[in-house]
C-alpha atoms as a PDB file:
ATOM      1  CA  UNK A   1       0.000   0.000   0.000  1.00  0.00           C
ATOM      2  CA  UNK A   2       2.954   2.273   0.535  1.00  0.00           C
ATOM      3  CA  UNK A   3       5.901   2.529  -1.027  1.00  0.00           C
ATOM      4  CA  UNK A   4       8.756   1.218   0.292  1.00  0.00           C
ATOM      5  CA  UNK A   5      10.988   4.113  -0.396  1.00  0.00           C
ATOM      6  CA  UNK A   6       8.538   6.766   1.326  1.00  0.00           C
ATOM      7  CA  UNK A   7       8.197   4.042   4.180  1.00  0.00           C
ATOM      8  CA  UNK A   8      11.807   3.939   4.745  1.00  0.00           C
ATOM      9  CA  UNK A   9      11.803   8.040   5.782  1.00  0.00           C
ATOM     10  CA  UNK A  10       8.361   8.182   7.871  1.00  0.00           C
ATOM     11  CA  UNK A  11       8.997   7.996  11.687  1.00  0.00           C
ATOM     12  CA  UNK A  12       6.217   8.353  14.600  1.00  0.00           C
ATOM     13  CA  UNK A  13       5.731  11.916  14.879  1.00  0.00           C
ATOM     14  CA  UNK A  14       5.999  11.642  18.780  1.00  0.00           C
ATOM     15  CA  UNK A  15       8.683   9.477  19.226  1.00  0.00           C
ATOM     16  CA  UNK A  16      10.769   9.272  16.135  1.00  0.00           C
ATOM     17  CA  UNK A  17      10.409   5.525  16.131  1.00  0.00           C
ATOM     18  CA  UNK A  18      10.329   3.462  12.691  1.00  0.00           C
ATOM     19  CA  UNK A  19       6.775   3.029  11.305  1.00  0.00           C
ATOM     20  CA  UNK A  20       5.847   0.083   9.269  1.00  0.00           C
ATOM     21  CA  UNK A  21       2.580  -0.870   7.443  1.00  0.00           C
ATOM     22  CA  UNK A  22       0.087  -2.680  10.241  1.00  0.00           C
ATOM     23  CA  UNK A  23      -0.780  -6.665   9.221  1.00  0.00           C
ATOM     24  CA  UNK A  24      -4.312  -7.938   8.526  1.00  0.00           C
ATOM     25  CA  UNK A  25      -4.851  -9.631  12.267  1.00  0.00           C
ATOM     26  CA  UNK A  26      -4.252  -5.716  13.447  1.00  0.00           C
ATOM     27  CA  UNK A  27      -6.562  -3.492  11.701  1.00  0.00           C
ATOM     28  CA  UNK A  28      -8.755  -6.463  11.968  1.00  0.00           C
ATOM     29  CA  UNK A  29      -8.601  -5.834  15.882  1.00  0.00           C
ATOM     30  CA  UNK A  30      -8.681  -2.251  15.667  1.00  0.00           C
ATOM     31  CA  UNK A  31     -11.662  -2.167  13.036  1.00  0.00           C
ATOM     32  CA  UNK A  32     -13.113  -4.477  15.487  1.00  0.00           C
ATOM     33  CA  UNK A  33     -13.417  -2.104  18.147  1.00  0.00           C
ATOM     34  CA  UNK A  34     -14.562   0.951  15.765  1.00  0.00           C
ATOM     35  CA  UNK A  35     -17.425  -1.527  15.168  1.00  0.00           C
ATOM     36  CA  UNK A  36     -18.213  -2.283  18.356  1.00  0.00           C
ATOM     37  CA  UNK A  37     -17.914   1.328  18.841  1.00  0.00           C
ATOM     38  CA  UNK A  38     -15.036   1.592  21.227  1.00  0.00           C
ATOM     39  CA  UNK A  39     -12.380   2.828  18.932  1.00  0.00           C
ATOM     40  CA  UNK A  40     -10.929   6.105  19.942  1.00  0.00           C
ATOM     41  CA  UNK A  41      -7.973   8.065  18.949  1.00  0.00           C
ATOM     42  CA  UNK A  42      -5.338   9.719  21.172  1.00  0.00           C
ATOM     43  CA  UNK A  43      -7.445  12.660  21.063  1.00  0.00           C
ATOM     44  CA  UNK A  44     -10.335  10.825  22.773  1.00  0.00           C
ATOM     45  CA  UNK A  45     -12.605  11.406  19.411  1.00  0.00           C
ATOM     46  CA  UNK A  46     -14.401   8.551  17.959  1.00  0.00           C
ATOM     47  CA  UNK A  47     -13.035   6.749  14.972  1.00  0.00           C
ATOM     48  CA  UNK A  48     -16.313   5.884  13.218  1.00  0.00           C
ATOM     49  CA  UNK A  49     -14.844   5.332  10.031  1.00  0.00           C
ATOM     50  CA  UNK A  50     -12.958   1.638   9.351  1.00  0.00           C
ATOM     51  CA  UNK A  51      -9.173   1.391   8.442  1.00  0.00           C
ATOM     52  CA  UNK A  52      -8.158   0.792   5.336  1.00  0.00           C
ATOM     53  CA  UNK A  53      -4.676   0.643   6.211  1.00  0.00           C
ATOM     54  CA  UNK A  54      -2.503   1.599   9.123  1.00  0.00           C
ATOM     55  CA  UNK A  55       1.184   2.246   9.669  1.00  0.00           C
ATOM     56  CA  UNK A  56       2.249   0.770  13.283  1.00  0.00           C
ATOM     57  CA  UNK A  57       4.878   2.303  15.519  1.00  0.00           C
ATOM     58  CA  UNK A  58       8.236  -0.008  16.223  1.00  0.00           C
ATOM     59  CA  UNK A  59       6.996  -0.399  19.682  1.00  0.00           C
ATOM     60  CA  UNK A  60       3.463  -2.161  19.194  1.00  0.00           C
ATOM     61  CA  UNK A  61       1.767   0.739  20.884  1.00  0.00           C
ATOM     62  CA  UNK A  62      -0.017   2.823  18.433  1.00  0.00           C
ATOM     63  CA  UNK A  63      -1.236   2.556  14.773  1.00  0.00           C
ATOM     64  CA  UNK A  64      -1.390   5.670  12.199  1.00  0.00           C
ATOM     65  CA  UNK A  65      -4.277   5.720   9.915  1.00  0.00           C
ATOM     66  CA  UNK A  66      -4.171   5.340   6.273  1.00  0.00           C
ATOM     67  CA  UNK A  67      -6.635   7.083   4.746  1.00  0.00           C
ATOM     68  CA  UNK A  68      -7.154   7.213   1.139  1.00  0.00           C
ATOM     69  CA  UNK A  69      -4.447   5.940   0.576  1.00  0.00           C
ATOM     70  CA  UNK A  70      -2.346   8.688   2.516  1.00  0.00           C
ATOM     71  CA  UNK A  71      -0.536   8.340   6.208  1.00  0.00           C
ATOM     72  CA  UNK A  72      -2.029  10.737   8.900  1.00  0.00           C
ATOM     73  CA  UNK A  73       0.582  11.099  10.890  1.00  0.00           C
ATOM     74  CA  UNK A  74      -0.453  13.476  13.684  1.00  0.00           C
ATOM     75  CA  UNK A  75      -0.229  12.614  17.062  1.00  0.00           C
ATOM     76  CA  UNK A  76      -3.725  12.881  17.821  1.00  0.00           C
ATOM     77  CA  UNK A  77      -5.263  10.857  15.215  1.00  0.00           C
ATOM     78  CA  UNK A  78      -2.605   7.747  16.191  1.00  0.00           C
ATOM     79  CA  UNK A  79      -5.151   4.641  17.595  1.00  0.00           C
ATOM     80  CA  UNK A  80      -3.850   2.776  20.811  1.00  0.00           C
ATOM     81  CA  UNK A  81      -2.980  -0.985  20.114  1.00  0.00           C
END
């Protein structure tokens, strides 16, 4: 979903750490919770909408949204894991 190159320079915006693109059992367990309606961001707002896509933080801890087909990388919108 995102090029390799491009994925190679994008780092957590809070902690510098590498990003890489989230695996099906993950946005399966996030989109999971945004069905069941319990999927918030770090800015305590709803996610409502499904992830397509998701880059994931080195540590596990939080997933960036990919949203037509473009990373949001802002703190706020990152989903805990």
């Amino acid at each position: 979903m995102i090029d390799k190159d491009l994925l190679q320079i994008l780092a957590c915006p809070e902690t510098h750490q590498p990003l890489e693109e989230a695996g099906a059992d993950l946005l399966k367990r996030i989109n999971d919770r945004i069905a069941a309606g319990q999927g918030t961001n770090r800015s305590g707002a709803a996610v409502k909408d499904a992830l397509e896509g998701g880059l994931v933080r080195q540590d596990g801890k939080i997933v960036y949204p990919i949203r037509d087909g473009i990373p949001v990388l802002l703190i706020d919108e990152g989903i805990q894991v």
